[in-house]
C-alpha atoms as a PDB file:
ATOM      1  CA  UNK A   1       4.734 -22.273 -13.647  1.00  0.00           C
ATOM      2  CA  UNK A   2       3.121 -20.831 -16.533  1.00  0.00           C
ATOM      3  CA  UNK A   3       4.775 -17.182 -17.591  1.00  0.00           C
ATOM      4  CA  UNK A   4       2.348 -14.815 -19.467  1.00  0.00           C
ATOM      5  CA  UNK A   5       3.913 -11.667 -21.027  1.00  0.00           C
ATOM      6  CA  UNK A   6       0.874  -9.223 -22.667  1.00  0.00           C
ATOM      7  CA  UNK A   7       1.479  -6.358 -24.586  1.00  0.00           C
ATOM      8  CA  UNK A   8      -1.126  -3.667 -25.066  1.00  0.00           C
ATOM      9  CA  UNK A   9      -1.059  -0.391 -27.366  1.00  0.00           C
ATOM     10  CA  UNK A  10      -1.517   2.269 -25.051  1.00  0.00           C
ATOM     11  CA  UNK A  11      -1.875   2.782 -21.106  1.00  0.00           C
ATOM     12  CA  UNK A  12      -4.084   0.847 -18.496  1.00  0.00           C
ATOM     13  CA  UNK A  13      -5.307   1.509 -15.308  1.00  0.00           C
ATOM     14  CA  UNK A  14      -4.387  -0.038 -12.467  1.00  0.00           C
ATOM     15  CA  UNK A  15      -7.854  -1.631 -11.960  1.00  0.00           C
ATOM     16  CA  UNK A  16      -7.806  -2.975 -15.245  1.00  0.00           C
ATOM     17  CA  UNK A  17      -4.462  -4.948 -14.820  1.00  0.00           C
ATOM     18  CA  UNK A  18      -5.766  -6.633 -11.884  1.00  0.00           C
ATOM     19  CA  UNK A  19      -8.711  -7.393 -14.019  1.00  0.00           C
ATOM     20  CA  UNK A  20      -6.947  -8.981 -16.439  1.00  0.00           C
ATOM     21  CA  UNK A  21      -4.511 -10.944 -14.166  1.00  0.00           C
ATOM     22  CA  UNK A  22      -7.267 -12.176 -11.771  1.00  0.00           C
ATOM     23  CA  UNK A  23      -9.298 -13.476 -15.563  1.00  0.00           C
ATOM     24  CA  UNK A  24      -5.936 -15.300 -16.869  1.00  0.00           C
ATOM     25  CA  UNK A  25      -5.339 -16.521 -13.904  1.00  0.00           C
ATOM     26  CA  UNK A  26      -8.786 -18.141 -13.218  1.00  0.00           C
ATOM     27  CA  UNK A  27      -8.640 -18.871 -16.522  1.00  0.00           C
ATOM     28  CA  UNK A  28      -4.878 -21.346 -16.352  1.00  0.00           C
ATOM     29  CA  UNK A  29      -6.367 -22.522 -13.096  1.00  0.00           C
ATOM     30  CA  UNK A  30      -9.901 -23.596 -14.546  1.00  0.00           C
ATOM     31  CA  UNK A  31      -8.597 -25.197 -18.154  1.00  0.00           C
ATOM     32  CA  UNK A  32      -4.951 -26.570 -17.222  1.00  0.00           C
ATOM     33  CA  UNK A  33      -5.256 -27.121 -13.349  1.00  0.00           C
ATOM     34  CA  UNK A  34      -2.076 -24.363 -13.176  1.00  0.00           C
ATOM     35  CA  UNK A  35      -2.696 -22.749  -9.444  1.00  0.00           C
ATOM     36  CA  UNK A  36      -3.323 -19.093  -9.706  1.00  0.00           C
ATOM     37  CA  UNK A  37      -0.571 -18.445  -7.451  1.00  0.00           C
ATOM     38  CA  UNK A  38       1.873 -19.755  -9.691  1.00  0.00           C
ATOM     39  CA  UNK A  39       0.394 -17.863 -12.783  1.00  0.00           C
ATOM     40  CA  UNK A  40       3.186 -15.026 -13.514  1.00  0.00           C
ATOM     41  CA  UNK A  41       2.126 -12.292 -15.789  1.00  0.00           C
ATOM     42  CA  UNK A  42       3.892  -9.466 -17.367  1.00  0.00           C
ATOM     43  CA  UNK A  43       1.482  -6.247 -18.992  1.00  0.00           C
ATOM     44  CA  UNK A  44       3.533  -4.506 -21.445  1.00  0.00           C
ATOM     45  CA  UNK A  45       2.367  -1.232 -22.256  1.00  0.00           C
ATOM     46  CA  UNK A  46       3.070  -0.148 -25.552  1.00  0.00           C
ATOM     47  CA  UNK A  47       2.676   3.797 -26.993  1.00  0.00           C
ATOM     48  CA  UNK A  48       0.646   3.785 -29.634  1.00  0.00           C
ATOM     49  CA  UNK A  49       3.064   6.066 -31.232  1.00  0.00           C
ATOM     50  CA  UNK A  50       5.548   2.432 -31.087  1.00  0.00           C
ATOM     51  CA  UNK A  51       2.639   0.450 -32.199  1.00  0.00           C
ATOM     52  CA  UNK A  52       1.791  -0.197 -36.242  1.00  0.00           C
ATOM     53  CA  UNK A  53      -0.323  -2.358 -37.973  1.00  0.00           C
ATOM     54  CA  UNK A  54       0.624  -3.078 -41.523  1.00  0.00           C
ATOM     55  CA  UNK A  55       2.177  -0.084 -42.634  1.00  0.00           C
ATOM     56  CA  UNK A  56       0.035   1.841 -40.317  1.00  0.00           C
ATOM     57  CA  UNK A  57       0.692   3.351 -36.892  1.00  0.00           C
ATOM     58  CA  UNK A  58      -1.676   3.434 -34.600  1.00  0.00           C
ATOM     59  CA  UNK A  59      -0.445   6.564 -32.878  1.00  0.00           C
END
């Protein structure tokens, strides 16, 4: 059962989450023979404001 947890800086829409679960999804099922229904995934969203990059933040 493979367990995917994704964080992002800032929102997403709702179509774009399914986008991306339906791609890693395919994409366990394809390389590692995982079933897609099996594939659990978790979308963090992150503010931007809580997000940094060096010593930078990105909000």
């Amino acid at each position: 059962m493979p367990y995917i947890n994704l964080k992002v800086a800032g929102p997403l829409s709702r179509d774009q989450k399914q986008k991306i679960a339906k791609e890693f999804a395919e994409t366990l099922e394809r390389i590692a023979g995982k079933p897609k229904d099996q594939t659990y995934l978790v979308i963090d969203e992150v503010a931007r404001e809580n997000w940094a990059q060096g010593d930078r933040l990105l909000g």
